[in-house]
C-alpha atoms as a PDB file:
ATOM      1  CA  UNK A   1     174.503  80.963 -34.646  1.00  0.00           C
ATOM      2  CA  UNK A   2     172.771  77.710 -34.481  1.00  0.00           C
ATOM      3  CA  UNK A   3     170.397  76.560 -32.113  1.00  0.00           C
ATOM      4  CA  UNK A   4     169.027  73.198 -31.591  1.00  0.00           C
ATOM      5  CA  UNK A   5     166.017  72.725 -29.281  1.00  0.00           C
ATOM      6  CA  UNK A   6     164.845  69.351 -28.332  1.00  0.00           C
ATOM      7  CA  UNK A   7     161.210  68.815 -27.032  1.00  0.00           C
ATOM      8  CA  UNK A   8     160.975  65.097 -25.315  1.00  0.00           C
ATOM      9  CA  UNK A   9     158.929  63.069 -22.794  1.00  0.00           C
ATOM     10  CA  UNK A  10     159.798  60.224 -20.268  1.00  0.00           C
ATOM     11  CA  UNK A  11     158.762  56.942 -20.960  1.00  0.00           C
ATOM     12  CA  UNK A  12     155.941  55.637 -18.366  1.00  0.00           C
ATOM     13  CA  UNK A  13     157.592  54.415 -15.221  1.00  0.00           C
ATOM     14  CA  UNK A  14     160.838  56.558 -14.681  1.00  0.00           C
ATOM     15  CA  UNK A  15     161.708  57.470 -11.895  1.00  0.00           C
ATOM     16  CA  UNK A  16     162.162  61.127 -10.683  1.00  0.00           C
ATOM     17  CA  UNK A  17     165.759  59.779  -9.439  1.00  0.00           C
ATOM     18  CA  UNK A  18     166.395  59.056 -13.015  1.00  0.00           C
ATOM     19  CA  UNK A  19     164.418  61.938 -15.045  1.00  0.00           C
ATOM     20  CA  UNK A  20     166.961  64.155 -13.044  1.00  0.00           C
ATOM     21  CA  UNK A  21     170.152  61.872 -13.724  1.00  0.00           C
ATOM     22  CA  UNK A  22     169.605  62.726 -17.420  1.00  0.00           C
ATOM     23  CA  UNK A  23     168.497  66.186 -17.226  1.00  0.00           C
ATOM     24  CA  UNK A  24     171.682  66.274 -15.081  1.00  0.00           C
ATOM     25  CA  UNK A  25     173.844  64.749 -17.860  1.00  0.00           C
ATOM     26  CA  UNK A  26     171.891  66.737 -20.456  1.00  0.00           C
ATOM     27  CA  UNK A  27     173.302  69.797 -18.665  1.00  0.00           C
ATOM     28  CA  UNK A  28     176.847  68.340 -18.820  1.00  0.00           C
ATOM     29  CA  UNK A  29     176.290  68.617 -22.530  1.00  0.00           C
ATOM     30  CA  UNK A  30     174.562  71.919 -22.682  1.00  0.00           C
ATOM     31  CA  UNK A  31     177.764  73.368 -21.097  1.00  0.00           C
ATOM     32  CA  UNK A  32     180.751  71.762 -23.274  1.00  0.00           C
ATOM     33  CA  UNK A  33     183.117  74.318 -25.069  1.00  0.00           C
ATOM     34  CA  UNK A  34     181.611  74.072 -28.320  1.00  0.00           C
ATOM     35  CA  UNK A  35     178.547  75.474 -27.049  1.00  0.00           C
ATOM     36  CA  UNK A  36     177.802  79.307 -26.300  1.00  0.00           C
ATOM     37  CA  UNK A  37     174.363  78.308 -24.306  1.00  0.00           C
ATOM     38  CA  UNK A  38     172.591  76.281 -23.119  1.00  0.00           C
ATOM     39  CA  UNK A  39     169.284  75.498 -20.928  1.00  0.00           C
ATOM     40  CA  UNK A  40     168.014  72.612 -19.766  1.00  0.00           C
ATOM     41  CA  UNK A  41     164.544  72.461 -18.159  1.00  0.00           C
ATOM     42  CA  UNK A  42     160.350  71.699 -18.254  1.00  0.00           C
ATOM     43  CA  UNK A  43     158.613  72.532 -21.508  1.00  0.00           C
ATOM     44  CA  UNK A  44     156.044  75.076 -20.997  1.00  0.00           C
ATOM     45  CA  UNK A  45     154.750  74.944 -24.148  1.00  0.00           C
ATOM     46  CA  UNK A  46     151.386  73.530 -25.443  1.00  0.00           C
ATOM     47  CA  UNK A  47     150.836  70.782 -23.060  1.00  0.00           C
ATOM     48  CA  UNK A  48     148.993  69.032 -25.924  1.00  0.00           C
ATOM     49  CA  UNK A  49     151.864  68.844 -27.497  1.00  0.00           C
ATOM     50  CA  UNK A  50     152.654  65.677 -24.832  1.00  0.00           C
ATOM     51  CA  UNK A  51     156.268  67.404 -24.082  1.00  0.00           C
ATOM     52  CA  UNK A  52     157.283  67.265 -21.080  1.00  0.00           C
ATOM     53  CA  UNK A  53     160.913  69.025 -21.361  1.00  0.00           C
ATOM     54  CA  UNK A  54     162.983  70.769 -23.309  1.00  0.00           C
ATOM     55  CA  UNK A  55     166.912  71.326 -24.254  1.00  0.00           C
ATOM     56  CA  UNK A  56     168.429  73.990 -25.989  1.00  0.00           C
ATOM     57  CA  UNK A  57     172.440  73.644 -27.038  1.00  0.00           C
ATOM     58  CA  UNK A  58     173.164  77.421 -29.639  1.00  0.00           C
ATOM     59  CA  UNK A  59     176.686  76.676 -31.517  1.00  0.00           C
ATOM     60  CA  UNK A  60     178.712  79.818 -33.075  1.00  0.00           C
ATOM     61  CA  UNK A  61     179.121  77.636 -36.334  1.00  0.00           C
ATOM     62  CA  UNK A  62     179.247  74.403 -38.447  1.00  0.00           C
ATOM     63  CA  UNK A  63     182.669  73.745 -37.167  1.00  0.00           C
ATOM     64  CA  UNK A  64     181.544  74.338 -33.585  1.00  0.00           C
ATOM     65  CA  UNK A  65     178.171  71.869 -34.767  1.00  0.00           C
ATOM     66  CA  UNK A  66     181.046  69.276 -35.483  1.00  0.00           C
ATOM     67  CA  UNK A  67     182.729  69.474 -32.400  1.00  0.00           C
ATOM     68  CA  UNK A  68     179.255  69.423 -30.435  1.00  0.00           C
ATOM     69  CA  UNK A  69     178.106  66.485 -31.783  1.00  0.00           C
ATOM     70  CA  UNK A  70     181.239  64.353 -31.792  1.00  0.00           C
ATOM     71  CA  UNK A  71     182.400  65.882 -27.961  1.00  0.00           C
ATOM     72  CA  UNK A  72     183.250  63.090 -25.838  1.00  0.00           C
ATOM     73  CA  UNK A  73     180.804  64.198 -23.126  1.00  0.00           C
ATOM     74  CA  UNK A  74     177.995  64.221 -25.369  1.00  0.00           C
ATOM     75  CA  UNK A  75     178.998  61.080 -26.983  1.00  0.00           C
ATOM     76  CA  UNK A  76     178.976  59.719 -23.331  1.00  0.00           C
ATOM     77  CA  UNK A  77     175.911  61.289 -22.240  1.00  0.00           C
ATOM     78  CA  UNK A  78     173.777  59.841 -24.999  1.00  0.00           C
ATOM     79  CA  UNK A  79     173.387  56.092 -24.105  1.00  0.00           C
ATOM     80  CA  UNK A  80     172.127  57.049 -20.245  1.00  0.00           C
ATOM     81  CA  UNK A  81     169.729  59.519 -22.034  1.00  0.00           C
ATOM     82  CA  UNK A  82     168.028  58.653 -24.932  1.00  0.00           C
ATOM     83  CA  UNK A  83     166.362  55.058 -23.711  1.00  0.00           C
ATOM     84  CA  UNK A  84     164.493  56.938 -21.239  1.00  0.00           C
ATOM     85  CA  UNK A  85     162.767  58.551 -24.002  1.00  0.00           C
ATOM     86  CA  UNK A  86     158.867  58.200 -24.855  1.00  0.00           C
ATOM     87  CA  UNK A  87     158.913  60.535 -27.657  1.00  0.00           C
ATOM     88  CA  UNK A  88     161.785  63.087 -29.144  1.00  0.00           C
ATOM     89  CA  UNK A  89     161.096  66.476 -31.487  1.00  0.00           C
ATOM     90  CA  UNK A  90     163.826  68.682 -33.005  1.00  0.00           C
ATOM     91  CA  UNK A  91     163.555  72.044 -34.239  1.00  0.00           C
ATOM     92  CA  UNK A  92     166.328  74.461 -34.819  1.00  0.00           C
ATOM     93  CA  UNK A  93     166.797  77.760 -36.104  1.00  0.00           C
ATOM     94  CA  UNK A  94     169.711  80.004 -37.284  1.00  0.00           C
ATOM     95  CA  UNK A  95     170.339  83.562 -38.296  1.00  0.00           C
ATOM     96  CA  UNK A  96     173.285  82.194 -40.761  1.00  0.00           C
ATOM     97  CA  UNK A  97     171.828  83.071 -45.014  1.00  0.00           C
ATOM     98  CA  UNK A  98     173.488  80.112 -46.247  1.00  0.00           C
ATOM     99  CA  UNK A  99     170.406  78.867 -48.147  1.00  0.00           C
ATOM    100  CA  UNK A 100     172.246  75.466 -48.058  1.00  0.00           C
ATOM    101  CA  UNK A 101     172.548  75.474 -43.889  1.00  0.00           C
ATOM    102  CA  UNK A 102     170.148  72.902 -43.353  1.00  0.00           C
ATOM    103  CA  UNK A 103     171.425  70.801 -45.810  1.00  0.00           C
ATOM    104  CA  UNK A 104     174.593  70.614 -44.378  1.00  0.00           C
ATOM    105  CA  UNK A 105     173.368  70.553 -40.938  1.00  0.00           C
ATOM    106  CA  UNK A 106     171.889  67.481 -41.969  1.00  0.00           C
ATOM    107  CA  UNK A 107     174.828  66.445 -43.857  1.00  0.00           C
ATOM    108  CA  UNK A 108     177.048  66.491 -40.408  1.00  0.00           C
ATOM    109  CA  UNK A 109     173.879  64.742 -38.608  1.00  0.00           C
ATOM    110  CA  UNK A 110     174.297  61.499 -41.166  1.00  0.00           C
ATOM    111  CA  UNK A 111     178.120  61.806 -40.616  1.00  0.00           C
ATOM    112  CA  UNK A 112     177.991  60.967 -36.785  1.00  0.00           C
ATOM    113  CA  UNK A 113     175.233  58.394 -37.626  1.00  0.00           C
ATOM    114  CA  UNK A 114     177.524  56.486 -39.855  1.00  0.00           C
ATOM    115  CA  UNK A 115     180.089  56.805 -37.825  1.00  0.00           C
ATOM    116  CA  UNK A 116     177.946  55.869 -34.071  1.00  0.00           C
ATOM    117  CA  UNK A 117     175.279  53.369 -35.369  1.00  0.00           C
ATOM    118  CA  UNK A 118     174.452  52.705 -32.072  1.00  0.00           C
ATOM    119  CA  UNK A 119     173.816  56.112 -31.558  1.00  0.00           C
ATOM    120  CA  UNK A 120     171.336  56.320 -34.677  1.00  0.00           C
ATOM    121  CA  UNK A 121     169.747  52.959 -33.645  1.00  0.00           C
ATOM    122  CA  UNK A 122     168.931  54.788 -30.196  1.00  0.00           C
ATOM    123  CA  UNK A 123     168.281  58.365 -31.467  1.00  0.00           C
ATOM    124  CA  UNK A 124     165.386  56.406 -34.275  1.00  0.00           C
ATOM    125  CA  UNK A 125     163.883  54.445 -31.344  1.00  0.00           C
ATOM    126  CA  UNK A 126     162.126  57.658 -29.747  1.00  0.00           C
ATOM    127  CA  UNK A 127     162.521  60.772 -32.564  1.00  0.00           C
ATOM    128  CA  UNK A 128     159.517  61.812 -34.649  1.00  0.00           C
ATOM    129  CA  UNK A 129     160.851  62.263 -38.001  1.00  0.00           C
ATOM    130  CA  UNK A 130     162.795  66.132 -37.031  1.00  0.00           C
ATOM    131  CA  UNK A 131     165.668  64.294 -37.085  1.00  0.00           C
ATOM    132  CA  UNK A 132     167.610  62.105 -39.933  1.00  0.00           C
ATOM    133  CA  UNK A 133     168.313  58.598 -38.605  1.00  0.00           C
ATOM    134  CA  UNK A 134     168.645  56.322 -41.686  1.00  0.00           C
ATOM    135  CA  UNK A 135     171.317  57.077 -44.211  1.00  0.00           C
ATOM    136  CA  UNK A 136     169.453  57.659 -47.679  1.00  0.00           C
ATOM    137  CA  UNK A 137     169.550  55.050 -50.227  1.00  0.00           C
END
């Protein structure tokens, strides 16, 4: 299993109208077949931390990673999501012992970058270094 939790903020000035548009259409993509679960919801972590809320998407597998990130709904969802952004965090866990997990993880991450710029362009606007968003050199 993998499991990818997001910690974010709003920006300044969104609306509640909006702020639940994209939790709504985070939910969408918390629930597409690729994933097993999913939660959507406030942060009640650290409120130092300056999070506000929190998604959680846990795939069975790389191949069901793949599918997640290149689904049509998520693909959709993204550009009425992340420019309402302040500030993104990723962390994400597995109980998989391929000591090279993360790297290909990662590997599938750059892939969809590549292949959405847009996306990347978007996703690098508001994430705090978690996540890759320039293809290495």
């Amino acid at each position: 299993m993998i499991v990818n939790i997001l910690r974010f903020s709003f920006k300044d000035g969104v609306t509640q109208e909006v702020q639940a548009d994209v939790l709504e259409r985070m939910r969408r993509t918390a629930s597409v077949d690729s994933v097993e679960f999913g939660v959507v919801g406030r942060d009640i972590g650290d409120p130092r931390d300056g999070f506000t809320h929190a998604f959680t998407a846990a795939v069975a597998d790389l191949a069901a990673l793949e599918r997640y990130l290149h689904d049509p709904v998520h693909l959709a969802g993204d550009p009425h999501i992340l420019p309402y952004f302040a500030r993104l965090s990723a962390v994400r866990l597995s109980d998989d012992p391929d000591p090279e997990l993360t790297a290909k993880i990662e590997d599938l991450h750059l892939q969809k970058v590549r292949t959405y710029p847009d996306w990347g362009r978007m996703l690098a606007e508001v994430v705090d270094g978690t996540i890759a968003t320039e293809l290495p050199a």
